[in-house]
N, C-alpha and C. Protein backbone atom coordinates (compact mmCIF):
# COMPACT_ATOMS: atom_id res chain seq x y z
N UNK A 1 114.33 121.21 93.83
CA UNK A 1 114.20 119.86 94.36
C UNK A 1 114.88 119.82 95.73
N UNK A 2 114.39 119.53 96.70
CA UNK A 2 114.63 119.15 98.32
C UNK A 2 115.78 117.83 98.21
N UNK A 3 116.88 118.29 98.94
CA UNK A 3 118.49 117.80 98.91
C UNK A 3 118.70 117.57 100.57
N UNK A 4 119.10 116.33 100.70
CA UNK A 4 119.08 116.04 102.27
C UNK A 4 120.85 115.86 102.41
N UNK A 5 121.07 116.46 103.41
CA UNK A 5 122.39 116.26 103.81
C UNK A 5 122.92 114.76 104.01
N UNK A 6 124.12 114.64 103.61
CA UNK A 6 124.94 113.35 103.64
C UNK A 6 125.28 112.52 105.46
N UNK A 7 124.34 111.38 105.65
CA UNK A 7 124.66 111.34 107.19
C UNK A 7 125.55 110.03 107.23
N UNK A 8 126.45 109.74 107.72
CA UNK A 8 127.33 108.55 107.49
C UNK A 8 126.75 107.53 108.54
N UNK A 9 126.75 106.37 107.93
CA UNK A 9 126.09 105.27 108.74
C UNK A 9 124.69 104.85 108.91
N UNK A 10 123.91 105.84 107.81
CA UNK A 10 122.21 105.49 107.53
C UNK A 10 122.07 104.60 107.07
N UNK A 11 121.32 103.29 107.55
CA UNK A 11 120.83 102.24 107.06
C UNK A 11 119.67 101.86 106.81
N UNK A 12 119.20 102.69 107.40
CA UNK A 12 117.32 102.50 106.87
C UNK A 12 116.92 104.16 106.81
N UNK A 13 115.98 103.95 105.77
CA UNK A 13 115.39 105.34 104.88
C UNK A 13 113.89 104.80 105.64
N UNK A 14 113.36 105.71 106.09
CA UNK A 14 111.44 105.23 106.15
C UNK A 14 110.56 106.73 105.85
N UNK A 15 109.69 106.25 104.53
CA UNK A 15 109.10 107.60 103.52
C UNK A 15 107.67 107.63 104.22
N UNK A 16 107.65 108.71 105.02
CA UNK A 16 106.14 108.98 105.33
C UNK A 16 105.20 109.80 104.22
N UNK A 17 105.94 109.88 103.59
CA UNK A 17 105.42 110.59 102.58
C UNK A 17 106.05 110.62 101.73
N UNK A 18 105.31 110.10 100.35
CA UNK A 18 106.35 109.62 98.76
C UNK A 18 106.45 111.39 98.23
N UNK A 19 107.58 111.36 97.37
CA UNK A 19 107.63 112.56 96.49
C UNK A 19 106.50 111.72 95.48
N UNK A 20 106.50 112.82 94.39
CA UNK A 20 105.70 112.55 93.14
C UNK A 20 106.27 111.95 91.93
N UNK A 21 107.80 112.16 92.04
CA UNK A 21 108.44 111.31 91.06
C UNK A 21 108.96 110.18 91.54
N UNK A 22 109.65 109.32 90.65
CA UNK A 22 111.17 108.40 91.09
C UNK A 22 112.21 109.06 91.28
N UNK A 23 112.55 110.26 90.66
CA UNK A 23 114.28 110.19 90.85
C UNK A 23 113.99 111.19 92.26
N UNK A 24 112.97 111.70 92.71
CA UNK A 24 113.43 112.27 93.91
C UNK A 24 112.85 110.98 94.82
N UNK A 25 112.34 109.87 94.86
CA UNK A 25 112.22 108.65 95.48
C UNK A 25 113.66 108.08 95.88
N UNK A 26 114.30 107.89 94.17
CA UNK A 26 115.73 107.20 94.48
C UNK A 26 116.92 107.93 94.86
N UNK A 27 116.66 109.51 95.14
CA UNK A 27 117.38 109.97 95.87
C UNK A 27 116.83 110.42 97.39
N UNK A 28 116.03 109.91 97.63
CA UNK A 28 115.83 110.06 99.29
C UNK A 28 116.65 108.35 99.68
N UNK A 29 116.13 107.67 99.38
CA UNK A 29 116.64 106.10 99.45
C UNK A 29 118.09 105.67 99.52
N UNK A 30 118.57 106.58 98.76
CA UNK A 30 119.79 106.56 98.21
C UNK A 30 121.05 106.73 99.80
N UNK A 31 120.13 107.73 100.60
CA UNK A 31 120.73 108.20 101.69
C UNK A 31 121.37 106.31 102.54
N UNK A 32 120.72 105.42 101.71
CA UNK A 32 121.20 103.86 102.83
C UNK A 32 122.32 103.88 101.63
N UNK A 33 122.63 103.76 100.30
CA UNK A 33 123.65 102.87 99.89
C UNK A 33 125.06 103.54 99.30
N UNK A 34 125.11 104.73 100.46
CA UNK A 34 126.68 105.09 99.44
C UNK A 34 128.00 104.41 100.25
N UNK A 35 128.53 104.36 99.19
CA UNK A 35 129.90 103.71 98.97
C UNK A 35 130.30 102.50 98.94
N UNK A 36 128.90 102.12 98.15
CA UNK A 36 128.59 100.31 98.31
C UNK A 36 128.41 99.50 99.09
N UNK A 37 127.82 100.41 100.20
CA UNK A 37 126.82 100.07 101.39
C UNK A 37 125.60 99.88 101.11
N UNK A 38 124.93 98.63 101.93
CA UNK A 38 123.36 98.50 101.65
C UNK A 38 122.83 98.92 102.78
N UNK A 39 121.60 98.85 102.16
CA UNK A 39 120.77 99.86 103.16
C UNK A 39 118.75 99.34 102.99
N UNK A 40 118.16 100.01 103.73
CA UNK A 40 116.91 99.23 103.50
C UNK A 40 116.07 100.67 103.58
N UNK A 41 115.08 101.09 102.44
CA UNK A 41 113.77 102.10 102.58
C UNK A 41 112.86 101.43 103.03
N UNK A 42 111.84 101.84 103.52
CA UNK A 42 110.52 101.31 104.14
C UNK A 42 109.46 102.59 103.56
N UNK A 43 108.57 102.38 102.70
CA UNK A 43 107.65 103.53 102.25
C UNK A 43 105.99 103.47 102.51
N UNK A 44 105.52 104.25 103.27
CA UNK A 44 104.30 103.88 103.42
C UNK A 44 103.73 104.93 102.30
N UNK A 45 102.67 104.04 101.66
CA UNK A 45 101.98 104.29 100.26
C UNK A 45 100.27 104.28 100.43
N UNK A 46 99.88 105.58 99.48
CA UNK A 46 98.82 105.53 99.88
C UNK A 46 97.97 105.75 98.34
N UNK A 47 96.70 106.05 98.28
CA UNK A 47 95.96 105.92 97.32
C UNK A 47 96.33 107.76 96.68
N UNK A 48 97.01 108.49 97.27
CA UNK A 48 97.01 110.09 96.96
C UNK A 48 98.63 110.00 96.30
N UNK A 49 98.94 108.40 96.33
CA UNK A 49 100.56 108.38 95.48
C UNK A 49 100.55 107.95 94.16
N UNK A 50 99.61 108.10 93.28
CA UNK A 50 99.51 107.58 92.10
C UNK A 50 100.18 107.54 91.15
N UNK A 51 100.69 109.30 91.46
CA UNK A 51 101.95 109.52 90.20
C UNK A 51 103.06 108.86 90.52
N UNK A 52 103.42 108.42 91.79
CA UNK A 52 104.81 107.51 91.21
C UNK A 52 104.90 106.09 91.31
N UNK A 53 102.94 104.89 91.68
CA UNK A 53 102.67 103.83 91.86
C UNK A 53 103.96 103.26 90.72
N UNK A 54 103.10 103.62 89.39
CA UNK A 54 103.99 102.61 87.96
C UNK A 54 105.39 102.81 88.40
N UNK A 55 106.05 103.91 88.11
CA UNK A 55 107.59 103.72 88.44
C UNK A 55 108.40 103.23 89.72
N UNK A 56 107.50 103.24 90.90
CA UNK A 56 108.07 102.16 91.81
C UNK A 56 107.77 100.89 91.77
N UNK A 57 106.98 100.60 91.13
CA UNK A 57 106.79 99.49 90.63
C UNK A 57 107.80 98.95 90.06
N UNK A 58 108.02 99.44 89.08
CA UNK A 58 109.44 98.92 87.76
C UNK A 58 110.34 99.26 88.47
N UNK A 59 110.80 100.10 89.28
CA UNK A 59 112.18 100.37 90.02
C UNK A 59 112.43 99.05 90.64
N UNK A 60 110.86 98.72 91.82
CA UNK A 60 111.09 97.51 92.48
C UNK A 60 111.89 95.90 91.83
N UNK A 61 111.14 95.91 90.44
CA UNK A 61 111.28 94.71 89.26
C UNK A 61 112.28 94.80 89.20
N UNK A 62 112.82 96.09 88.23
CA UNK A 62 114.67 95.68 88.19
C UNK A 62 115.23 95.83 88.90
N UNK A 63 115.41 96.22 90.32
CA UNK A 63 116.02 95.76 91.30
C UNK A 63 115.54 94.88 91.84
N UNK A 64 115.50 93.50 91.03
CA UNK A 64 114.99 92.37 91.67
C UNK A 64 114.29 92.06 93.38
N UNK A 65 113.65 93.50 93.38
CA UNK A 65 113.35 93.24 95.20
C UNK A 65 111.69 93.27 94.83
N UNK A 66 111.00 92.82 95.91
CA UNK A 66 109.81 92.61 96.35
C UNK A 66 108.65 93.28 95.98
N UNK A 67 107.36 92.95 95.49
CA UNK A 67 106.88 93.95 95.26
C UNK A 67 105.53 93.91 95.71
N UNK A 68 105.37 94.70 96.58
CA UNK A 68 104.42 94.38 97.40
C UNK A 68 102.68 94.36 96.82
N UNK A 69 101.54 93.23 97.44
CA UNK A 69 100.74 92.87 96.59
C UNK A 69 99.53 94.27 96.06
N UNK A 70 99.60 94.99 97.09
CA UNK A 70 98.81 96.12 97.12
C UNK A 70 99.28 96.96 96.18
N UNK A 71 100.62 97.02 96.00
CA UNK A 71 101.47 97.98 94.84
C UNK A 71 101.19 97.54 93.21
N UNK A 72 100.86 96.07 93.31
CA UNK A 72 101.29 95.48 91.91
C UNK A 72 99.69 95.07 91.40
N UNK A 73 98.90 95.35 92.32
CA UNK A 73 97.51 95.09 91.62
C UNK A 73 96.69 96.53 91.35
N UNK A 74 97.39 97.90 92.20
CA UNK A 74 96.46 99.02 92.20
C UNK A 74 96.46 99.28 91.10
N UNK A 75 95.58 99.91 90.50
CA UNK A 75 95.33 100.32 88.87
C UNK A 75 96.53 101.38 87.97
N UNK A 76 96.55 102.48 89.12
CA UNK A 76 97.77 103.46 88.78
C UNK A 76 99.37 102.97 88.59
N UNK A 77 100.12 101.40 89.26
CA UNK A 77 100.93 100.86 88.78
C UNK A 77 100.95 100.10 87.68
N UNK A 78 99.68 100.11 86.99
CA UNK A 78 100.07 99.49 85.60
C UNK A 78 99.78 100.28 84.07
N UNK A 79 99.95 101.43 84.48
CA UNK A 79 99.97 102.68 83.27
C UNK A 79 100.51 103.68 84.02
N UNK A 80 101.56 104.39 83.14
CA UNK A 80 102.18 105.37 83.13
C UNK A 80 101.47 106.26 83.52
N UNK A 81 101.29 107.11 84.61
CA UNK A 81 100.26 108.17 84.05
C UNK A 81 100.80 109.18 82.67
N UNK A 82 99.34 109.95 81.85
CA UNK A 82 99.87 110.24 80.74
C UNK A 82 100.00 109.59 79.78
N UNK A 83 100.01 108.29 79.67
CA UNK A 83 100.49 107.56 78.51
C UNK A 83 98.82 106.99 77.75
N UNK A 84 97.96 106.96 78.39
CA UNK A 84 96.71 107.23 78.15
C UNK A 84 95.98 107.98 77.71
N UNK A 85 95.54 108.38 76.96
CA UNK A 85 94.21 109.56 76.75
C UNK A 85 92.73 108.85 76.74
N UNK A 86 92.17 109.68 77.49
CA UNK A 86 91.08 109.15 77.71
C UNK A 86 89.59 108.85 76.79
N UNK A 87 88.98 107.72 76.15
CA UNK A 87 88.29 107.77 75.18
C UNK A 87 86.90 108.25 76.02
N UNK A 88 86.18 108.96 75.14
CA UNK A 88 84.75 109.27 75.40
C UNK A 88 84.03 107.69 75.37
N UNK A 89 83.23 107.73 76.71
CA UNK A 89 82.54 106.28 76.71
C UNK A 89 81.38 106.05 75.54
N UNK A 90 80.77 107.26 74.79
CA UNK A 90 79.71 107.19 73.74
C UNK A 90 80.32 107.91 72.66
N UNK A 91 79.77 107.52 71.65
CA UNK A 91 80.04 108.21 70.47
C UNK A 91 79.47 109.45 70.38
N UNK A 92 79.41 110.73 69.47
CA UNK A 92 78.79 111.72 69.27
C UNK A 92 78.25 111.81 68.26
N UNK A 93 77.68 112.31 67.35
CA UNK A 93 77.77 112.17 66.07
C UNK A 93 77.14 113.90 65.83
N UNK A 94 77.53 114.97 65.23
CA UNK A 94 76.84 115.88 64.92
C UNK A 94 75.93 116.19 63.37
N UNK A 95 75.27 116.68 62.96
CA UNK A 95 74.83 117.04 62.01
C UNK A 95 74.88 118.23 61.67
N UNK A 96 75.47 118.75 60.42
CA UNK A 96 75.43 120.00 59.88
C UNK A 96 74.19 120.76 58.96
């Protein structure tokens, strides 16, 4: 996992490009709030970020911050990916 050096006095994070998870999300971000300093990310999001739409989503929620309208209506923020299996649209039926 890609580890960014500690820079003192970062206040804004801006993601040109999302990782694929959250926890390497909330540790790029992370670079605005140490030592109980706030700080602001800015992430530009695209349709090739699917795997981590849902969990920035819910990150956004419980950290009571904003959630932007494009984030909270795309299809991939409201299922886990994985947590789905996909049904066959027709039935089959074989005969022996």
């Amino acid at each position: 996992m890609w580890r960014s050096i500690d820079v003192k006095g970062v206040t804004h994070v801006i993601n040109y490009d999302l990782p694929n998870n959250i926890d390497s999300y909330t540790h790029r971000i992370g670079r605005t709030g140490r030592a109980g300093a706030s700080g602001l990310a800015t992430s530009f999001l695209s349709n090739e970020d699917v795997d981590i739409m849902y969990d920035l989503k819910r990150m956004l929620q419980e950290t009571n911050n904003a959630v932007p309208s494009d984030l909270a209506n795309h299809e991939a923020s409201k299922v886990k990916p994985g947590t789905i299996v996909q049904q066959p649209r027709h039935k089959t039926v074989i005969y022996a």
